[in-house]
Protein backbone atom coordinates (compact mmCIF):
# COMPACT_ATOMS: atom_id res chain seq x y z
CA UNK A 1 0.00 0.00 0.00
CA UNK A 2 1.37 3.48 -0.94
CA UNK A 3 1.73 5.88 2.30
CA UNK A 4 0.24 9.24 0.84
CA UNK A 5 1.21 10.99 3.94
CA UNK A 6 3.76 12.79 2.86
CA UNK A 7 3.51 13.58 -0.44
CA UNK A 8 2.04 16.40 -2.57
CA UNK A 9 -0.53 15.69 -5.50
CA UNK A 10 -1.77 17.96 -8.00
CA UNK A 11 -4.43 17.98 -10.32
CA UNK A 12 -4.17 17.97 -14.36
CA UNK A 13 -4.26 21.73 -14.87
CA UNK A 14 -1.24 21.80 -12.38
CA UNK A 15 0.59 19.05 -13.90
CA UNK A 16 0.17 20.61 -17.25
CA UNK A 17 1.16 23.58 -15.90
CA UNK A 18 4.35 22.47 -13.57
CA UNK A 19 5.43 20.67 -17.05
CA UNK A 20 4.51 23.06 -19.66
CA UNK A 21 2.63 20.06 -21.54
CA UNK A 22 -1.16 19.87 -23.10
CA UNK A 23 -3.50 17.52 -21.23
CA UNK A 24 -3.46 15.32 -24.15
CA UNK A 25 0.12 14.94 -23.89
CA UNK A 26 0.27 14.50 -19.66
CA UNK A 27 -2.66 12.01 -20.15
CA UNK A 28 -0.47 10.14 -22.98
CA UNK A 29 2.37 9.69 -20.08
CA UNK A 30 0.25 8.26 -17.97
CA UNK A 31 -1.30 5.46 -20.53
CA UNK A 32 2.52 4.66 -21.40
CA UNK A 33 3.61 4.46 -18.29
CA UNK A 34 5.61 7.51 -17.81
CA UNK A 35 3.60 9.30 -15.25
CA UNK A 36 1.62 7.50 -12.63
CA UNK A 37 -1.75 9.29 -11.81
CA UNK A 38 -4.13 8.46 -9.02
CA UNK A 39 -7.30 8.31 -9.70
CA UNK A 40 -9.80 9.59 -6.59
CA UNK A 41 -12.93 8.28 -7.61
CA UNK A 42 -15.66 10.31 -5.18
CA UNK A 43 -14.21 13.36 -7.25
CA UNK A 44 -13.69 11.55 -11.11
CA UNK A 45 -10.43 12.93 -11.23
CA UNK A 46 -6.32 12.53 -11.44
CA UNK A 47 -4.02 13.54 -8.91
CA UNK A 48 -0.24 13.28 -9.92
CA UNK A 49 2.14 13.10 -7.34
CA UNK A 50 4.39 16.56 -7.45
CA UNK A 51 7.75 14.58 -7.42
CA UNK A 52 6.77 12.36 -10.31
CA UNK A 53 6.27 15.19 -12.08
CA UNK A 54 9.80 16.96 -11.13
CA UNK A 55 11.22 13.70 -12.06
CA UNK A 56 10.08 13.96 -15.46
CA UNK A 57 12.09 17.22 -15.40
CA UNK A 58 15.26 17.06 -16.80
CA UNK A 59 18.17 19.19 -16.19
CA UNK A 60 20.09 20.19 -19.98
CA UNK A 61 23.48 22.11 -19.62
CA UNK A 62 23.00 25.56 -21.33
CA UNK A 63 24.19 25.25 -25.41
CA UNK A 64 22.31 22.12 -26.16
């Protein structure tokens, strides 16, 4: 079982947001695989967790 404790989630406007993405192309990570969502199912809606999304962040030296 995952502890959710400590950990932040966002919704899908956020994560588009925090990634600079569409919502078709966040919801395309998640059905590949690439982003795990959480889906809270009194609400019908997707919570991504905020360090899977910095993950998906990539730090590129400056020049490339």
């Amino acid at each position: 079982m995952v502890d959710f404790k400590n950990r932040r989630f966002v919704g899908t406007t956020e994560a588009c947001k925090i990634l600079g993405v569409s919502r078709s192309t966040l919801l395309s990570y998640m059905y590949d695989g690439t982003l795990r969502a959480y889906h809270i199912k009194k609400r019908n809606s997707l919570r991504f967790d905020i360090n899977d999304l910095e993950d998906l962040l990539v730090s590129v030296p400056y020049g490339m």
